[in-house]
PDB file of N, CA and C in Angstrom:
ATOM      1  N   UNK A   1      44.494  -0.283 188.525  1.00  0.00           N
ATOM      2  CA  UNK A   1      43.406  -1.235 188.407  1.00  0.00           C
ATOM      3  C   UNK A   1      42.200  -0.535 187.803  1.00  0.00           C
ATOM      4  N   UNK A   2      41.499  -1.574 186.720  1.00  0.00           N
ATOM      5  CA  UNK A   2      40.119  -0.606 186.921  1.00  0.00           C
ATOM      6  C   UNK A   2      39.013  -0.410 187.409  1.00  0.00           C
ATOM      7  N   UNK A   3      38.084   0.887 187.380  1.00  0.00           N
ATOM      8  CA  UNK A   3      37.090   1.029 188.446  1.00  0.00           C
ATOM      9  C   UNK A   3      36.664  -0.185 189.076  1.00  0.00           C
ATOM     10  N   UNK A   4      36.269  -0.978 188.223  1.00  0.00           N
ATOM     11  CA  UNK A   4      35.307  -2.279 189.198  1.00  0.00           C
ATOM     12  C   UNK A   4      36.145  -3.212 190.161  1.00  0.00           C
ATOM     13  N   UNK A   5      37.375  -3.095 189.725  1.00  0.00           N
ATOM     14  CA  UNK A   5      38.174  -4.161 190.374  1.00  0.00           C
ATOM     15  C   UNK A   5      38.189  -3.168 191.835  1.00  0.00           C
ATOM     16  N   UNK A   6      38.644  -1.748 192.004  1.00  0.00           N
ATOM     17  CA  UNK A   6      39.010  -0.751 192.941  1.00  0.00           C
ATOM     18  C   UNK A   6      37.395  -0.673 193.635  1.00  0.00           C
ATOM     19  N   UNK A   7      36.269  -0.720 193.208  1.00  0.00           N
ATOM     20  CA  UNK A   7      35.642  -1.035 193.908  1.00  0.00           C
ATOM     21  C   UNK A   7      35.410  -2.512 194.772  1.00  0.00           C
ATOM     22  N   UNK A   8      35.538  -3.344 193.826  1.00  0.00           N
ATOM     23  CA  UNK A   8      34.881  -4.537 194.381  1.00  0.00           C
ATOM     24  C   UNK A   8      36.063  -4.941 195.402  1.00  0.00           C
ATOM     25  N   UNK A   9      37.774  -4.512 195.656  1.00  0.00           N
ATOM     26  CA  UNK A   9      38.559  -4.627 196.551  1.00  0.00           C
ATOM     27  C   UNK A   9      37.868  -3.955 197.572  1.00  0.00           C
ATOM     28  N   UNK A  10      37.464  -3.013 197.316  1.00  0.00           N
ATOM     29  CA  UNK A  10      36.904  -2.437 198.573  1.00  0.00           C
ATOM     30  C   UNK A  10      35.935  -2.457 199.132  1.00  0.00           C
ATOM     31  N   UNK A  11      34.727  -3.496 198.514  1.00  0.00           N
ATOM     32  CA  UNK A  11      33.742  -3.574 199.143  1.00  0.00           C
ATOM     33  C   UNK A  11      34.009  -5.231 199.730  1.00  0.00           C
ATOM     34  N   UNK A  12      35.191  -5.702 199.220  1.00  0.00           N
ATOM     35  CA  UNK A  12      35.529  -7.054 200.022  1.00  0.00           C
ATOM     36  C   UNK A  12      35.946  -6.892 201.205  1.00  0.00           C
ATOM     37  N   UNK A  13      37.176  -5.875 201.761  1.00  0.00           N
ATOM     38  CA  UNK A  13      37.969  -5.186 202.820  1.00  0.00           C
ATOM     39  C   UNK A  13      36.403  -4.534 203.746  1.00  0.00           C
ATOM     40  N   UNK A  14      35.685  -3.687 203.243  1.00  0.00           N
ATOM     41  CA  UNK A  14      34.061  -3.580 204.046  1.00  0.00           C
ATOM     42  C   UNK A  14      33.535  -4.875 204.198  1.00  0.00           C
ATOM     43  N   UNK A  15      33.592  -5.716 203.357  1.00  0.00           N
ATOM     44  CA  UNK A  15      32.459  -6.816 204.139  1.00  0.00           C
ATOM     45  C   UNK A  15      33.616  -7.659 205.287  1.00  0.00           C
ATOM     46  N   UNK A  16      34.902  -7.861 204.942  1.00  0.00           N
ATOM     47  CA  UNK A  16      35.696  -8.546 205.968  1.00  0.00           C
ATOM     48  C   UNK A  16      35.337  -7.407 207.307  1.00  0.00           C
ATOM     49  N   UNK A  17      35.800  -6.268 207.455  1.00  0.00           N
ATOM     50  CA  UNK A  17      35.332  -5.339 208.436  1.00  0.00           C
ATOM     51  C   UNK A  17      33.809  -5.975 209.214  1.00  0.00           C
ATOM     52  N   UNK A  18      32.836  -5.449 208.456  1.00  0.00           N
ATOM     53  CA  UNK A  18      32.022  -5.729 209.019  1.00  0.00           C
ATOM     54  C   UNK A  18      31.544  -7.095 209.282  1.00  0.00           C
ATOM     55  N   UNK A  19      31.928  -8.317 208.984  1.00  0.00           N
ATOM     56  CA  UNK A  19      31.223  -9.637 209.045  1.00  0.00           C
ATOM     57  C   UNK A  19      32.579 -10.075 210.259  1.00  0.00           C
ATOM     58  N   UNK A  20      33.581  -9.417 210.300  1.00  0.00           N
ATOM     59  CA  UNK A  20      34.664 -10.707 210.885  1.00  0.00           C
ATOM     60  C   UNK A  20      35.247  -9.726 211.958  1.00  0.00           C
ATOM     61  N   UNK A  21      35.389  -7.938 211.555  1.00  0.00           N
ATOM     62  CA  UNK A  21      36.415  -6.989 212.636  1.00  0.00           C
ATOM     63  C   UNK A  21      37.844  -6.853 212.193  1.00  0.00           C
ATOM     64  N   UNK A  22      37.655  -7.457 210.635  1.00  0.00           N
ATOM     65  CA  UNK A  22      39.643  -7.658 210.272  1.00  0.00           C
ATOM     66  C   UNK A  22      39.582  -6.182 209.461  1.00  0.00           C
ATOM     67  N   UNK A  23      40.879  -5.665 210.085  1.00  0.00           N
ATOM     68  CA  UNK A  23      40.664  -4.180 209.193  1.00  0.00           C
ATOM     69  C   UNK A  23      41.954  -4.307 208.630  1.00  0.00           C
ATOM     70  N   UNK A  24      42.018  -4.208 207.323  1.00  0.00           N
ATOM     71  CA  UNK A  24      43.089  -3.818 205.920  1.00  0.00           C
ATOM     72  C   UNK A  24      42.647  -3.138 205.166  1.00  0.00           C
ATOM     73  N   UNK A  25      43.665  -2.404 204.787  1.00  0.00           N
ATOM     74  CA  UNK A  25      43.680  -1.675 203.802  1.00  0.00           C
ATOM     75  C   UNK A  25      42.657  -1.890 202.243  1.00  0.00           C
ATOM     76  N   UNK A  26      43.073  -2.708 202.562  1.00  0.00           N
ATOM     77  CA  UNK A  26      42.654  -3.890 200.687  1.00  0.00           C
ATOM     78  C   UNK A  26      43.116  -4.978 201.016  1.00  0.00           C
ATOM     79  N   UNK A  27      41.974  -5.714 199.827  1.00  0.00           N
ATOM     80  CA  UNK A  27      42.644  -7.272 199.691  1.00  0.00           C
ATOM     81  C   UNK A  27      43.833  -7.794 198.877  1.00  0.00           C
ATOM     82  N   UNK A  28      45.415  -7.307 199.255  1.00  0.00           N
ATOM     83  CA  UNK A  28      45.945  -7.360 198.623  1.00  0.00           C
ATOM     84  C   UNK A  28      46.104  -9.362 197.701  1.00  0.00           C
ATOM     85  N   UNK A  29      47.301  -8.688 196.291  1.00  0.00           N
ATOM     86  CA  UNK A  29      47.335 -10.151 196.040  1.00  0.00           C
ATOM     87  C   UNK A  29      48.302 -11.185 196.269  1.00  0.00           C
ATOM     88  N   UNK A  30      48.959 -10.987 197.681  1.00  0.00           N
ATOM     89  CA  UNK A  30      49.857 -11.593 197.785  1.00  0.00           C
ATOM     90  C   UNK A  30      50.242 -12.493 199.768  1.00  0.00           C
ATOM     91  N   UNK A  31      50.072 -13.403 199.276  1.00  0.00           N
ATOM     92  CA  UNK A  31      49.944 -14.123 201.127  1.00  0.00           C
ATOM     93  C   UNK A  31      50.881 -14.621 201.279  1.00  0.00           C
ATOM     94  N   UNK A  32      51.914 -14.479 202.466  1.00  0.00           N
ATOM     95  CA  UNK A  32      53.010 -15.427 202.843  1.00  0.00           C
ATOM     96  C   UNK A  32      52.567 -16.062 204.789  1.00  0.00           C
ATOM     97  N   UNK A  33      52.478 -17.642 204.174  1.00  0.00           N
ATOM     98  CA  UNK A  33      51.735 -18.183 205.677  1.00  0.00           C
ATOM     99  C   UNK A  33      52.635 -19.327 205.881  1.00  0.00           C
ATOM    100  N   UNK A  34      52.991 -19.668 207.113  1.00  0.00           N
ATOM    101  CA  UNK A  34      53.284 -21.024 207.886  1.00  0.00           C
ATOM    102  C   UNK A  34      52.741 -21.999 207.126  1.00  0.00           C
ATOM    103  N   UNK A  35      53.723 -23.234 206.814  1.00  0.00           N
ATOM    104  CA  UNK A  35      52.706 -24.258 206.201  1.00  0.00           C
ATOM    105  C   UNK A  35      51.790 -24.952 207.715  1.00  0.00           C
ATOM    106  N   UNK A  36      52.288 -24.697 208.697  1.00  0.00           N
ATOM    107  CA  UNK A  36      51.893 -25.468 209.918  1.00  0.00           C
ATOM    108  C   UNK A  36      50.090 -24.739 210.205  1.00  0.00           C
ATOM    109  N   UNK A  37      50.310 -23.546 209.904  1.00  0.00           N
ATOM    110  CA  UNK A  37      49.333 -22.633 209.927  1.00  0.00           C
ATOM    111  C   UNK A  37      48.045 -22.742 208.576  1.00  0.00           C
ATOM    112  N   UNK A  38      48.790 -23.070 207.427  1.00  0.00           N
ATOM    113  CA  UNK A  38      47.852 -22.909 206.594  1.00  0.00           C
ATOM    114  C   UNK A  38      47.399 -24.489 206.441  1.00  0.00           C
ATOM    115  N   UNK A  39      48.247 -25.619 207.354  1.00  0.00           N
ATOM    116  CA  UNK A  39      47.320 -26.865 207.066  1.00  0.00           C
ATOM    117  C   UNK A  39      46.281 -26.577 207.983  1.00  0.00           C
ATOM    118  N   UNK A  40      46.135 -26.056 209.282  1.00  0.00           N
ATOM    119  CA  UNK A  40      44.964 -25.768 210.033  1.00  0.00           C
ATOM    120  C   UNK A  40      43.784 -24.913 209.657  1.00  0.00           C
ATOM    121  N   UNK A  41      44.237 -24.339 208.572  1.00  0.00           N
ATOM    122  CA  UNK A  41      43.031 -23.675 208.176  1.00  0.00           C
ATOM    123  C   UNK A  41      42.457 -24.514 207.069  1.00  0.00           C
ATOM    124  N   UNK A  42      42.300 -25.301 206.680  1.00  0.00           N
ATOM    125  CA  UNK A  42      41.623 -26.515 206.066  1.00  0.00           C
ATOM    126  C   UNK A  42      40.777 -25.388 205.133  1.00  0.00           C
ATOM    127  N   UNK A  43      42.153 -24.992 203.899  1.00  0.00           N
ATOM    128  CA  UNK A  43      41.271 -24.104 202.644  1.00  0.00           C
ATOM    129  C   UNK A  43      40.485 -25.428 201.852  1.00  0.00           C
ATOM    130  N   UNK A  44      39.236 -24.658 202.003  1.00  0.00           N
ATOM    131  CA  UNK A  44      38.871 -25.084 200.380  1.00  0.00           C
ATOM    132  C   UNK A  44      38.652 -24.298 199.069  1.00  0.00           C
ATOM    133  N   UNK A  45      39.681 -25.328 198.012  1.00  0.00           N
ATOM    134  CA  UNK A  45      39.297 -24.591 196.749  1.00  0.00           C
ATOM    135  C   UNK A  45      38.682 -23.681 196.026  1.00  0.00           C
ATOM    136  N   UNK A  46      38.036 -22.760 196.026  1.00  0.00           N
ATOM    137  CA  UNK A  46      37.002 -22.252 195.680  1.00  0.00           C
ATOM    138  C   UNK A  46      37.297 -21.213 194.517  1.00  0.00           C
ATOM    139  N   UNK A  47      38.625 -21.057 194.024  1.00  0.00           N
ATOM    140  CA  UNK A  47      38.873 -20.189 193.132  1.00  0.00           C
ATOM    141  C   UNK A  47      39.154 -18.716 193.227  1.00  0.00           C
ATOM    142  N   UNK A  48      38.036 -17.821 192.931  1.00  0.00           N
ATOM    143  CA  UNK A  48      37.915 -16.012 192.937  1.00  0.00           C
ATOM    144  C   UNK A  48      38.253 -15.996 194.770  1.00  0.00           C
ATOM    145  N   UNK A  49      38.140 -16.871 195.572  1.00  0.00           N
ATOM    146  CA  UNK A  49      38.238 -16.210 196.637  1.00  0.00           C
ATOM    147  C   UNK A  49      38.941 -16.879 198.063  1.00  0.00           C
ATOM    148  N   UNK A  50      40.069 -17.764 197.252  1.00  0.00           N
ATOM    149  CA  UNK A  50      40.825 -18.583 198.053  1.00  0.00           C
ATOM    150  C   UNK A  50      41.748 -17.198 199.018  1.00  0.00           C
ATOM    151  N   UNK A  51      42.221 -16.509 198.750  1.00  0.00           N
ATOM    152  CA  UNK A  51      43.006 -15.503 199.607  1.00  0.00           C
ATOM    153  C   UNK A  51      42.235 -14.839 200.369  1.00  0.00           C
ATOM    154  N   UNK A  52      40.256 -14.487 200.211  1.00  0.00           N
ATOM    155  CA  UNK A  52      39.449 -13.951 201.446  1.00  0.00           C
ATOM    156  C   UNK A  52      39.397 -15.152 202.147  1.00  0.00           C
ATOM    157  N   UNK A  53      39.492 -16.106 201.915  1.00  0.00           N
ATOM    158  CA  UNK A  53      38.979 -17.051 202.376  1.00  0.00           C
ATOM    159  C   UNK A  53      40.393 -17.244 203.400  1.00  0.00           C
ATOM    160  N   UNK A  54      41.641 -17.402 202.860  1.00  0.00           N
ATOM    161  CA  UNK A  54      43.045 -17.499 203.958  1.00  0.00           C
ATOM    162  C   UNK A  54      42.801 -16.225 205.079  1.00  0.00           C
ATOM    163  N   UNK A  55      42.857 -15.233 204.672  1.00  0.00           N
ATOM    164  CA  UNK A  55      42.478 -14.139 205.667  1.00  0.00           C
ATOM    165  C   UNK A  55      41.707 -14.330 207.031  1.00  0.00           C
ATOM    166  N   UNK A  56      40.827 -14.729 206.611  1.00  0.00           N
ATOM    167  CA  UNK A  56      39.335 -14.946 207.878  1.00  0.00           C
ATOM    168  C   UNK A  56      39.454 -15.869 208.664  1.00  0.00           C
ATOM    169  N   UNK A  57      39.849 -17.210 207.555  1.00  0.00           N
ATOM    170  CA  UNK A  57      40.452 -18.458 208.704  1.00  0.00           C
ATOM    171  C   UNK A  57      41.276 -17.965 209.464  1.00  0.00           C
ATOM    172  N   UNK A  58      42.278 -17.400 209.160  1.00  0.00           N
ATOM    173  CA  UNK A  58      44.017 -17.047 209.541  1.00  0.00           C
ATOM    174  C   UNK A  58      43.068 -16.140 211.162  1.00  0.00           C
ATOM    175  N   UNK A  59      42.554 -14.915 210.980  1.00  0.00           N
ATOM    176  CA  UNK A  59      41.952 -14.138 211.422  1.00  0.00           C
ATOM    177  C   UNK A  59      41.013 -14.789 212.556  1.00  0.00           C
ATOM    178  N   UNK A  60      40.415 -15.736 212.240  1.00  0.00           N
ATOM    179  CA  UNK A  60      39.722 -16.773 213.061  1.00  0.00           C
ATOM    180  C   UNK A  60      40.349 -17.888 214.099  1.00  0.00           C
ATOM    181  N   UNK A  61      41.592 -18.098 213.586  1.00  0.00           N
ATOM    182  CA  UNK A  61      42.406 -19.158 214.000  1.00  0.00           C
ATOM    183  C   UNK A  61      43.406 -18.065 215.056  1.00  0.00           C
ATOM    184  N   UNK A  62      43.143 -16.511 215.189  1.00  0.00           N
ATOM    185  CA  UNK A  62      43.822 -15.796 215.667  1.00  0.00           C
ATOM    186  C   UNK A  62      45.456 -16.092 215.425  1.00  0.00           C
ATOM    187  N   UNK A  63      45.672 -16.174 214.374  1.00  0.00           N
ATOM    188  CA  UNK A  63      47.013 -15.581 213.696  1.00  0.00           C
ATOM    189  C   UNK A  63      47.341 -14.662 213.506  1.00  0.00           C
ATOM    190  N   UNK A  64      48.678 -14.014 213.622  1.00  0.00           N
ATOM    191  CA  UNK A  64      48.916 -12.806 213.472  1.00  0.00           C
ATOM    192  C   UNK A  64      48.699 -12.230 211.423  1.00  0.00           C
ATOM    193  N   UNK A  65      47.902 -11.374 211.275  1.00  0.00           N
ATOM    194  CA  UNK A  65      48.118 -10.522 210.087  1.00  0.00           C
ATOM    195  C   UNK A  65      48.717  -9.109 210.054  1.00  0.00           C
ATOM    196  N   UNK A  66      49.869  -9.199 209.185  1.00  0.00           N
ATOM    197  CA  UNK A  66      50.289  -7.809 208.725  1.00  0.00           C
ATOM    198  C   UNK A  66      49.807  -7.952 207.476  1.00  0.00           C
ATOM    199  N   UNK A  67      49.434  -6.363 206.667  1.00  0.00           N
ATOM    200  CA  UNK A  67      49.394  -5.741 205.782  1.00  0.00           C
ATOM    201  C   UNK A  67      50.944  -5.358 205.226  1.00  0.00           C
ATOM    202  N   UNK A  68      51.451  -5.664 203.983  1.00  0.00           N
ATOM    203  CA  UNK A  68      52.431  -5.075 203.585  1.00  0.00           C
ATOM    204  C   UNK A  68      52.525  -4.455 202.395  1.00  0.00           C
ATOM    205  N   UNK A  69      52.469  -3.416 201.626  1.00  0.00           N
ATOM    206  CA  UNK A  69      52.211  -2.582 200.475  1.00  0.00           C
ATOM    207  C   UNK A  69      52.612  -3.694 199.658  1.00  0.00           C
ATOM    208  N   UNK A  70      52.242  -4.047 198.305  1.00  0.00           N
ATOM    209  CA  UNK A  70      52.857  -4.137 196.961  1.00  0.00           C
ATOM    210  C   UNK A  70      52.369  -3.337 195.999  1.00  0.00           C
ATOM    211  N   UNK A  71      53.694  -3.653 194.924  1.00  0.00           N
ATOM    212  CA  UNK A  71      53.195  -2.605 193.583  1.00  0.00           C
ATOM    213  C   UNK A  71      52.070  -3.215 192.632  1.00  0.00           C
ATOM    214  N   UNK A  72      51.197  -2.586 192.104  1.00  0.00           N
ATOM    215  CA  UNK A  72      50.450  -2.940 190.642  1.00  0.00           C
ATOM    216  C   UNK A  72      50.954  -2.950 189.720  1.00  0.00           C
ATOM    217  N   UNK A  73      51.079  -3.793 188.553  1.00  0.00           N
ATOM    218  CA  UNK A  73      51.922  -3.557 187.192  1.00  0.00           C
ATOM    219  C   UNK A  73      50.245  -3.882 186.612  1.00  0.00           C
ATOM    220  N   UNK A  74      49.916  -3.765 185.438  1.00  0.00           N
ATOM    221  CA  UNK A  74      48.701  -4.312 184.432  1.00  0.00           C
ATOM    222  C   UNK A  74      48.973  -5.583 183.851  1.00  0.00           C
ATOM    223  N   UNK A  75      48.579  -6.383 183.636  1.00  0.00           N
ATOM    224  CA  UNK A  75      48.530  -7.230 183.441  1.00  0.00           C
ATOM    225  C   UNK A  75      48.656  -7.895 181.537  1.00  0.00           C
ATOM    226  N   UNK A  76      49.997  -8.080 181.614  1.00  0.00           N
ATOM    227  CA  UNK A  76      49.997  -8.289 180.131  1.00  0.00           C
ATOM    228  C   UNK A  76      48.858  -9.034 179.252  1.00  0.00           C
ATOM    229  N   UNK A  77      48.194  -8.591 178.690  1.00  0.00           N
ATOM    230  CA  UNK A  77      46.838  -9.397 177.656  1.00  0.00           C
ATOM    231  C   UNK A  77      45.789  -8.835 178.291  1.00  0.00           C
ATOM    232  N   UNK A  78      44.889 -10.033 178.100  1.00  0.00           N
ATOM    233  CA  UNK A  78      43.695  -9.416 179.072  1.00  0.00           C
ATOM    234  C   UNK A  78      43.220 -10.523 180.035  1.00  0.00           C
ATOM    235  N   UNK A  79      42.443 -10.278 181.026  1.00  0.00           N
ATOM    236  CA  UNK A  79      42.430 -11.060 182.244  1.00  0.00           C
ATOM    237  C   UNK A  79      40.891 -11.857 181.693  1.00  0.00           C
ATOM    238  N   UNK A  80      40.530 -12.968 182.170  1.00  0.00           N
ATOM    239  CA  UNK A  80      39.591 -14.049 182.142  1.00  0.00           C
ATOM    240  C   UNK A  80      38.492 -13.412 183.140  1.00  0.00           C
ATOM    241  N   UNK A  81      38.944 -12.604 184.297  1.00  0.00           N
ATOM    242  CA  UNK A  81      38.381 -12.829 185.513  1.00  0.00           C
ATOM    243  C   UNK A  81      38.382 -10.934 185.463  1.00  0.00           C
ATOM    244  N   UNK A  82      39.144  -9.916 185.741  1.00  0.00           N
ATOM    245  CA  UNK A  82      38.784  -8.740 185.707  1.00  0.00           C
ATOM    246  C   UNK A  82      38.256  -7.875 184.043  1.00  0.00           C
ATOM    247  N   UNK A  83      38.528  -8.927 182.868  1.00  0.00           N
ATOM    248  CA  UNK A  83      38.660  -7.771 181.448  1.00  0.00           C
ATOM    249  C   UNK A  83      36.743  -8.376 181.175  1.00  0.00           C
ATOM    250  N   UNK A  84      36.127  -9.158 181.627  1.00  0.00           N
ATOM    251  CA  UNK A  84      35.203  -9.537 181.430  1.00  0.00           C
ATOM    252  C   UNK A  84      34.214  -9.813 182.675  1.00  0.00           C
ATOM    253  N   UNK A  85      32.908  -9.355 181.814  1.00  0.00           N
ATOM    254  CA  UNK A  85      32.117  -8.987 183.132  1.00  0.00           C
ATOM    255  C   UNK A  85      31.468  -9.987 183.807  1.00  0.00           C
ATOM    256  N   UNK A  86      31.287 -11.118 183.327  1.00  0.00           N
ATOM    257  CA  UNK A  86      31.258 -12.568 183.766  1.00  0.00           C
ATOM    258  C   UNK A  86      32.199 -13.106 184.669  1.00  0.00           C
ATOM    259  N   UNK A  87      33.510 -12.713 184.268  1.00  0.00           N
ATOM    260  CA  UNK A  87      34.596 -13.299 185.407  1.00  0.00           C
ATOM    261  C   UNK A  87      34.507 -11.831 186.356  1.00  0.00           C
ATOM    262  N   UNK A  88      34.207 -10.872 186.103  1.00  0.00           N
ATOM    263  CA  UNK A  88      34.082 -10.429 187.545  1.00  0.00           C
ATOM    264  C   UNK A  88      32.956 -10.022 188.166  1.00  0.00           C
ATOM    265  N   UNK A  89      31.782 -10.504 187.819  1.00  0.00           N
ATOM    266  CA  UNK A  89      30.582 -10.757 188.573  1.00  0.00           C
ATOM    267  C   UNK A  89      30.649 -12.397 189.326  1.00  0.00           C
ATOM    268  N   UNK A  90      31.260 -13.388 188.793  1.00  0.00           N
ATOM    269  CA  UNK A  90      32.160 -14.603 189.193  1.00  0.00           C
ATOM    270  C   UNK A  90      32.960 -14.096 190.655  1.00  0.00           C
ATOM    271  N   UNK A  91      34.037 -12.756 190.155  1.00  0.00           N
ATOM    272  CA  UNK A  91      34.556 -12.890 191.586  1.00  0.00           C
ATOM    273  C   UNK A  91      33.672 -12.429 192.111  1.00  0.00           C
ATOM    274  N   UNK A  92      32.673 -11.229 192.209  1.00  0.00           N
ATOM    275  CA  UNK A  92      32.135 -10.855 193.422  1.00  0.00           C
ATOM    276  C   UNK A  92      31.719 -12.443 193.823  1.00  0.00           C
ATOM    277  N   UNK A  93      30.660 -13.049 193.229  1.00  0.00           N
ATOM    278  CA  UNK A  93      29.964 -13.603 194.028  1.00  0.00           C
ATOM    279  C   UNK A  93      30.801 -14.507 194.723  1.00  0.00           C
ATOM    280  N   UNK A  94      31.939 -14.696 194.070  1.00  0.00           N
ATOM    281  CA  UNK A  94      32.584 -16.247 194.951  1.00  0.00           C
ATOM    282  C   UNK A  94      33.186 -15.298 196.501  1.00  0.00           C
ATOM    283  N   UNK A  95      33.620 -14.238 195.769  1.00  0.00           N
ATOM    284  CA  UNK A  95      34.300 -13.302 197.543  1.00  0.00           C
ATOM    285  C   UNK A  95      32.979 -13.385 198.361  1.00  0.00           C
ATOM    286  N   UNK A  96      32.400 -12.817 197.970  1.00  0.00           N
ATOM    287  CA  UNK A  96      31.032 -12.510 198.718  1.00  0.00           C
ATOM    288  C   UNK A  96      30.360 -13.594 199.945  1.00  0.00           C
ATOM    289  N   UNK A  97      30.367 -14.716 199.024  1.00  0.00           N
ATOM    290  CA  UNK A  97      29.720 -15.490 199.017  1.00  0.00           C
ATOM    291  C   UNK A  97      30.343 -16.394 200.049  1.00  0.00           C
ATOM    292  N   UNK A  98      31.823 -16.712 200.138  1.00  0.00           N
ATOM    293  CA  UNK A  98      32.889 -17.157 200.829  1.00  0.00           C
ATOM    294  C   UNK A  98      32.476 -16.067 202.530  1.00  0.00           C
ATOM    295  N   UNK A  99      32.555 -14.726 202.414  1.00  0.00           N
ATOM    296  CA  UNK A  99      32.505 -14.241 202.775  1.00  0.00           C
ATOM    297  C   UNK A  99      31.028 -14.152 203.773  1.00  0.00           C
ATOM    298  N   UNK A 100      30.048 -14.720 203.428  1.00  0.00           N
ATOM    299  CA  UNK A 100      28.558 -15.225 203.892  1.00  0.00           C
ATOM    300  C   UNK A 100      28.683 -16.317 204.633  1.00  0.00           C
ATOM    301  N   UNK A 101      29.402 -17.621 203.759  1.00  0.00           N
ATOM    302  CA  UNK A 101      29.562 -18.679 204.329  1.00  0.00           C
ATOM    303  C   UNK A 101      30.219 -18.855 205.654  1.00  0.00           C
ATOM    304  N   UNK A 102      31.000 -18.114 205.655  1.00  0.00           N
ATOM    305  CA  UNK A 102      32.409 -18.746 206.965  1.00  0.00           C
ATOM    306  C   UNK A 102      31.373 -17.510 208.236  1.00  0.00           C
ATOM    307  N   UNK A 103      30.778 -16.571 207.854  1.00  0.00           N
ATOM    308  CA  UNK A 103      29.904 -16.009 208.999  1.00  0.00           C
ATOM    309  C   UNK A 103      29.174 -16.655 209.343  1.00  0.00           C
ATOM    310  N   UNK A 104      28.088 -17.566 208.553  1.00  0.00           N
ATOM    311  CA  UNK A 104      27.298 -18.254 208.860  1.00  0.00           C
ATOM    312  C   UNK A 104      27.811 -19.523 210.089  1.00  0.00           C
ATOM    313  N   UNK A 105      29.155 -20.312 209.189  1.00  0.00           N
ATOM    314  CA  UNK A 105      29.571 -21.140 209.954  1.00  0.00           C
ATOM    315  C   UNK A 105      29.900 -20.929 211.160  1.00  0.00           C
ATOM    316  N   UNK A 106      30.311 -19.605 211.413  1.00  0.00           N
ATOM    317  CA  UNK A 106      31.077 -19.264 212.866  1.00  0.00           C
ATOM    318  C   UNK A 106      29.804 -19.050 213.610  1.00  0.00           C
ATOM    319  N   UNK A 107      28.672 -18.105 213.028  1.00  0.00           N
ATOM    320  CA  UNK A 107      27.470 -18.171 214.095  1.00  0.00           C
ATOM    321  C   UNK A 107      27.123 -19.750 214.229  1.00  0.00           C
ATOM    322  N   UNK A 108      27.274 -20.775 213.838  1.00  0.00           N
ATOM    323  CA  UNK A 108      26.589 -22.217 213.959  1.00  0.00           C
ATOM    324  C   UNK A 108      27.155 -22.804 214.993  1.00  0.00           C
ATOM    325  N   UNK A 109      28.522 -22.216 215.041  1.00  0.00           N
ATOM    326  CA  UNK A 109      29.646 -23.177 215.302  1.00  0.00           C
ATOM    327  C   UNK A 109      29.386 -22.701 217.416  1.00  0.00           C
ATOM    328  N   UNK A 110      29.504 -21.248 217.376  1.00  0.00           N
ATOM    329  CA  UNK A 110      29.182 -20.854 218.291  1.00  0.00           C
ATOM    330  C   UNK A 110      27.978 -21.429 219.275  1.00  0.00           C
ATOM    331  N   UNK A 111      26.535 -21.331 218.061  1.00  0.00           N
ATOM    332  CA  UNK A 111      25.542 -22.017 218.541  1.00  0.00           C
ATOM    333  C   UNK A 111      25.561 -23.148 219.612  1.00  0.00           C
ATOM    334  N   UNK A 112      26.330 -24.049 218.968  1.00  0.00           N
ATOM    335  CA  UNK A 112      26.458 -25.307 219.617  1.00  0.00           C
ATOM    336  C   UNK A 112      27.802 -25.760 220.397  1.00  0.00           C
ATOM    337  N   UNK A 113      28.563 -24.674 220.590  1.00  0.00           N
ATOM    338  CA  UNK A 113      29.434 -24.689 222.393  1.00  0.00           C
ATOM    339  C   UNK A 113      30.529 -25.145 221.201  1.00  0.00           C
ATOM    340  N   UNK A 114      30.956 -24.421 220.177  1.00  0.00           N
ATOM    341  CA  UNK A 114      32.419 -24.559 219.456  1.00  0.00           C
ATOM    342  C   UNK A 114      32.742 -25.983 218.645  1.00  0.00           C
ATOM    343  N   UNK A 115      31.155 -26.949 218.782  1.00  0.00           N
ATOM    344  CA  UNK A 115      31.358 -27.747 217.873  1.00  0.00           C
ATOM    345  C   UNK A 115      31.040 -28.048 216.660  1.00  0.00           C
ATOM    346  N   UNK A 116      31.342 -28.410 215.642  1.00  0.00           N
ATOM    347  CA  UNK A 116      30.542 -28.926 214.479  1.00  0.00           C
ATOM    348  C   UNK A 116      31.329 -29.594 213.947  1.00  0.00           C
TER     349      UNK A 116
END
């Protein structure tokens, strides 16, 4: 991968750490979930950051997560989202940002005795 992508995996895996307590390795790119499980986590769309976004719910909904290695190959052509610095200032902010939101929601949610 290159530098920015190897960083910005890893400053996603730090902000899940610190905003939620989920510790992985990396954000890998590959999720296998229960459909019973992933209708309860009521994803929304959001693009750059639908898989942080499965994680935290999953993580929230206290589901079990394993980590399981996969390989990197490069990516034949060039990418929309990592070969350009627009699509990956795009992902930070959508990880990030996903990553802000669902903290926020959980402190709200807490606020008011687990409802909203």
């Amino acid at each position: 991968m290159a530098p920015h992508q190897r960083w910005g995996n890893r400053a996603a895996v730090l902000g899940m750490r610190f905003l939620f307590g989920i510790r992985l390795p990396d954000n890998g790119p590959f999720r296998a979930v229960r459909l019973d499980l992933l209708d309860s986590l009521v994803m929304e769309p959001r693009g750059y950051a639908w898989t942080t976004e499965m994680v935290v719910k999953a993580h929230l909904a206290r589901a079990r997560i394993a980590w399981v290695e996969t390989s990197f190959r490069p990516r034949a052509g060039r990418s929309k989202i990592s070969g350009t610095v627009g699509g990956t200032v795009g992902a930070f902010r959508g990880i990030f940002g996903t990553l802000v939101r669902l903290r926020l929601a959980t402190a709200v949610r807490r606020s008011v005795g687990g409802r909203l």
